[in-house]
Protein backbone atom coordinates (compact mmCIF):
# COMPACT_ATOMS: atom_id res chain seq x y z
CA UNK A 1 4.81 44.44 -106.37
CA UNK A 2 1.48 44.72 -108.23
CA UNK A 3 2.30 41.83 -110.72
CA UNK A 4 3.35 39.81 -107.49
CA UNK A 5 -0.44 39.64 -106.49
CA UNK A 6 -1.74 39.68 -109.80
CA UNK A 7 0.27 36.51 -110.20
CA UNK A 8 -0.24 34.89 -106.74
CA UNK A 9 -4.09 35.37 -107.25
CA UNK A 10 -4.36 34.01 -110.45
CA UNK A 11 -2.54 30.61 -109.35
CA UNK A 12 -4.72 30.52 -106.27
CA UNK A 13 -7.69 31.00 -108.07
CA UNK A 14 -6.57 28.22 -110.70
CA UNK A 15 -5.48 26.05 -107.56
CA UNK A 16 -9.36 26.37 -106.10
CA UNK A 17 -10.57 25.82 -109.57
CA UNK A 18 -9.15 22.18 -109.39
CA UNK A 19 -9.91 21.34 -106.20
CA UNK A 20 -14.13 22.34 -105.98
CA UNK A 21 -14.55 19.89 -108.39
CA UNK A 22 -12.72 17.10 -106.64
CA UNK A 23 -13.98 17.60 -103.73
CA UNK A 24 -17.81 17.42 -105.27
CA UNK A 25 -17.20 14.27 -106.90
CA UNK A 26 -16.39 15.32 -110.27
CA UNK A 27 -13.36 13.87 -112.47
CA UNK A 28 -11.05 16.20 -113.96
CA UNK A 29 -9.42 14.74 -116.41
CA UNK A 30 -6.82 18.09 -117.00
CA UNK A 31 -5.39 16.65 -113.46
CA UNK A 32 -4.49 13.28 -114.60
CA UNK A 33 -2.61 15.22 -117.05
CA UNK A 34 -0.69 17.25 -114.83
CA UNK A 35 0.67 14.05 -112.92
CA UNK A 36 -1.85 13.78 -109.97
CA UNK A 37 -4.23 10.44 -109.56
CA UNK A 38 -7.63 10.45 -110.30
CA UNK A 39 -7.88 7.92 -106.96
CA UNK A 40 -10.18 5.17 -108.65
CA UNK A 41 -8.64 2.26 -106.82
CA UNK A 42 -6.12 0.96 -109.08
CA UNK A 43 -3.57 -0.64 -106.83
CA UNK A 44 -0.34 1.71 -108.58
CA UNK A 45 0.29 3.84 -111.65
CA UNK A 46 2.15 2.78 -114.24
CA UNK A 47 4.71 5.48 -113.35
CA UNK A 48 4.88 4.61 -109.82
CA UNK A 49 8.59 5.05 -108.74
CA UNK A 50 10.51 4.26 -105.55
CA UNK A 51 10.04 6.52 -102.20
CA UNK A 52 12.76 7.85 -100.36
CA UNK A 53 12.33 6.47 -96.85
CA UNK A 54 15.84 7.53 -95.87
CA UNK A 55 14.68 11.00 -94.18
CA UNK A 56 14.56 11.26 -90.58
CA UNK A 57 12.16 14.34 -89.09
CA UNK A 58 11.38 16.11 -85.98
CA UNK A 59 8.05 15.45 -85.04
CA UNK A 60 5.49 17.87 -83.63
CA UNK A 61 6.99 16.92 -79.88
CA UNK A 62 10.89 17.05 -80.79
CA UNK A 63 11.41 13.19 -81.01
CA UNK A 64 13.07 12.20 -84.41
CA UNK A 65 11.12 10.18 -86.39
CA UNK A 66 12.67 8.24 -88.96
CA UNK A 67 10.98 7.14 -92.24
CA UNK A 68 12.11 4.18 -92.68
CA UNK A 69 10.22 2.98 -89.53
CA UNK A 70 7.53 2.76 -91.51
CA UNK A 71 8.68 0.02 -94.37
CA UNK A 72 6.33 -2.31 -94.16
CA UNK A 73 3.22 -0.74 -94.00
CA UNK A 74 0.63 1.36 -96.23
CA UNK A 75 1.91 4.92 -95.59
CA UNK A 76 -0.46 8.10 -96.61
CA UNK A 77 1.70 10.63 -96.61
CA UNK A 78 -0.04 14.50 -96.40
CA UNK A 79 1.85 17.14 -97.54
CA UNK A 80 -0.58 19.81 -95.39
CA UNK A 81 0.02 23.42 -93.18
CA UNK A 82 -2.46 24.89 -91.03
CA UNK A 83 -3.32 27.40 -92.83
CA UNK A 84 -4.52 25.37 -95.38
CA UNK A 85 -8.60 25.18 -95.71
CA UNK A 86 -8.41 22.04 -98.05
CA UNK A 87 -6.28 20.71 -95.74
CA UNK A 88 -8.20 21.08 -92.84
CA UNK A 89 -11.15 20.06 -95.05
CA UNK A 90 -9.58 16.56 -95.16
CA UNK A 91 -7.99 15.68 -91.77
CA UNK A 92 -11.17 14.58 -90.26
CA UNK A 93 -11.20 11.86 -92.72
CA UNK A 94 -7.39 11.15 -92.13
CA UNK A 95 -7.86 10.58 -88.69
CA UNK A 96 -11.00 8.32 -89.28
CA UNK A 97 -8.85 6.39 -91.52
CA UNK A 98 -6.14 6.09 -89.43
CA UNK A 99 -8.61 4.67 -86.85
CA UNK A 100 -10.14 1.91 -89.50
CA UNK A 101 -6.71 1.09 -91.12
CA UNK A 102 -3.90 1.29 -88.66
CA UNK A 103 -4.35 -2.10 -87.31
CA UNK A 104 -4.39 -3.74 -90.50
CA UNK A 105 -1.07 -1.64 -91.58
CA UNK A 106 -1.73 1.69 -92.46
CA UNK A 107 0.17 4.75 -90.77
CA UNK A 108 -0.90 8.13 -92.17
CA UNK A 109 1.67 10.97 -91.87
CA UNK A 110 1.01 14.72 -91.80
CA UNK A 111 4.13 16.72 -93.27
CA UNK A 112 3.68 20.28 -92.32
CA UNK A 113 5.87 22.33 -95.07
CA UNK A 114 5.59 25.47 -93.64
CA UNK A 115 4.34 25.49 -89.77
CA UNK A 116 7.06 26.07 -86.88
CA UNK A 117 6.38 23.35 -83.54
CA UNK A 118 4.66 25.84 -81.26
CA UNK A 119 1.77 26.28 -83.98
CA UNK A 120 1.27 22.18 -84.85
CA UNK A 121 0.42 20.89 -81.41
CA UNK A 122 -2.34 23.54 -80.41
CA UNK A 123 -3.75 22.25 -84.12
CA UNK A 124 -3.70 19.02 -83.79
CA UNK A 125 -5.58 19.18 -80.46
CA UNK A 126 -8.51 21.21 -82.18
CA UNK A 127 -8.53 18.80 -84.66
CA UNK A 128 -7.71 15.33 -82.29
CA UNK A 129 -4.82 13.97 -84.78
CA UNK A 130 -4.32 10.43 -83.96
CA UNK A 131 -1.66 10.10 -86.24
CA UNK A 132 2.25 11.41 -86.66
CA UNK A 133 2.61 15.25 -87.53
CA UNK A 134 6.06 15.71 -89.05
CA UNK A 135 8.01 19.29 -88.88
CA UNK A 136 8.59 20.00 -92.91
CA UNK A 137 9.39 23.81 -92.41
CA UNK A 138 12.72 24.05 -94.80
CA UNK A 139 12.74 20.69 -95.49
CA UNK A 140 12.70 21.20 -99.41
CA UNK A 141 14.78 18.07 -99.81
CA UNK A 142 12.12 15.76 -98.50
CA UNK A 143 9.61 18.12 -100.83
CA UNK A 144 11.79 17.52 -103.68
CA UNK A 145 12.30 13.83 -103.18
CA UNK A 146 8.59 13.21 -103.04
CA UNK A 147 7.63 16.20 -105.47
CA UNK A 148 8.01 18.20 -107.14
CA UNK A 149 5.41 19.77 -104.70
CA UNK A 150 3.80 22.83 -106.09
CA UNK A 151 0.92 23.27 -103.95
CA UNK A 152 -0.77 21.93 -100.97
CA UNK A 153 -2.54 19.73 -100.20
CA UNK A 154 -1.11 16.57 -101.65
CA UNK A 155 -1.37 13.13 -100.62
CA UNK A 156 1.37 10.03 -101.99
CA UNK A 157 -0.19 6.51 -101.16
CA UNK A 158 2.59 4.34 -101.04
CA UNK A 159 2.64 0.52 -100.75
CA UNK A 160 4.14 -1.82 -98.23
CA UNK A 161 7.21 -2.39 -100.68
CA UNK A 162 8.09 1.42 -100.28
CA UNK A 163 6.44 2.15 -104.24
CA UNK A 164 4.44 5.62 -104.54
CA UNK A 165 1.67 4.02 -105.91
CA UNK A 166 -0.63 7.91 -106.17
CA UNK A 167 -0.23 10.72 -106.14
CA UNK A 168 -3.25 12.97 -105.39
CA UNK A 169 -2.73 16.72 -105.78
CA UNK A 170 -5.88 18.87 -103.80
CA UNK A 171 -8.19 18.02 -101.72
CA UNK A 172 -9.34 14.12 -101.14
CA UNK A 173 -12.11 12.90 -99.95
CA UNK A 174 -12.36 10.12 -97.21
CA UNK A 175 -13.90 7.99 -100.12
CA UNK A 176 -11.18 8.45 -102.11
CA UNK A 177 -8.62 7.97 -99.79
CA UNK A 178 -10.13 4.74 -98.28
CA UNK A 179 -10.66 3.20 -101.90
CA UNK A 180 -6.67 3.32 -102.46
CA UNK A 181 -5.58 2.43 -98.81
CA UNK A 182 -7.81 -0.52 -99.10
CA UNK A 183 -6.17 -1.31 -103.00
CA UNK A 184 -2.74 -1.34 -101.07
CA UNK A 185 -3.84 -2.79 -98.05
């Protein structure tokens, strides 16, 4: 049980390691390595790969939302819980984004891997989400068609034509977020 927190710890504390420095400004190169984006404003990497729109969800009031509603449009896609402090760190600037960008095509999504209903819709009052908050609890097949996800939060900017252009694993500023939406807008 002891090595269970030992380990759990040490992958937090190597989690938060990555993200201070991205959310201060800095470049870290290590996380280009490990797959993620470094969000410059390229329009897509050179790995970018098809989505998988095909997935229909339960939203955060029971209606069934279906993916490939969205094809068509810049889609920022948040892999996010409420428990999450990055996470909440960053849904202000979702929201403002959603509020620059949706007329001109952008819909951001908030995937919730491991909240139940009752515990989204009190949280996205507090916060005033203008935007979709999908149900992801034990949902590992849209995780793994997206992912691999190995931590939260993480953000897939993908393009009009349905191509994950990023990938941005921890937290992203508005800045950064804007300077890719705009890239695929």
């Amino acid at each position: 049980m002891t090595w269970r927190w030992i380990t759990a710890s040490a992958g937090a504390l190597a989690l938060a390691s990555l993200t201070v420095p991205v959310f201060l400004g800095f470049d870290i190169p290590m996380a280009r390595s490990l797959g993620t984006s470094d969000v410059t404003g390229a329009t897509c990497d050179p790995d970018a790969r098809p989505s998988d729109l095909s997935f229909t969800l339960q939203d955060m009031n029971g209606d069934e939302i279906k993916l490939s509603s969205y094809e068509g449009k810049v889609i920022l896609l948040n892999f996010w819980a409420t428990w999450c402090g990055p996470c909440k760190v960053e849904i202000p600037g979702f929201v403002e984004l959603q509020e620059e960008y949706g007329d001109e095509g952008l819909v951001v999504l908030g995937l919730s891997v491991d909240d139940p209903i009752e515990k989204l819709k009190p949280f996205a009052e507090e916060y005033q989400i203008n935007y979709p908050i999908l149900v992801g609890l034990d949902r590992y097949d849209v995780q793994d068609s997206f992912g691999p996800v190995w931590g939260i939060p993480v953000t897939f900017y993908i393009a009009r034509d349905g191509t994950i252009c990023k990938t941005h694993t921890g937290l992203v500023t508005k800045e950064q977020a804007a300077r890719e939406i705009r890239a695929l807008l």
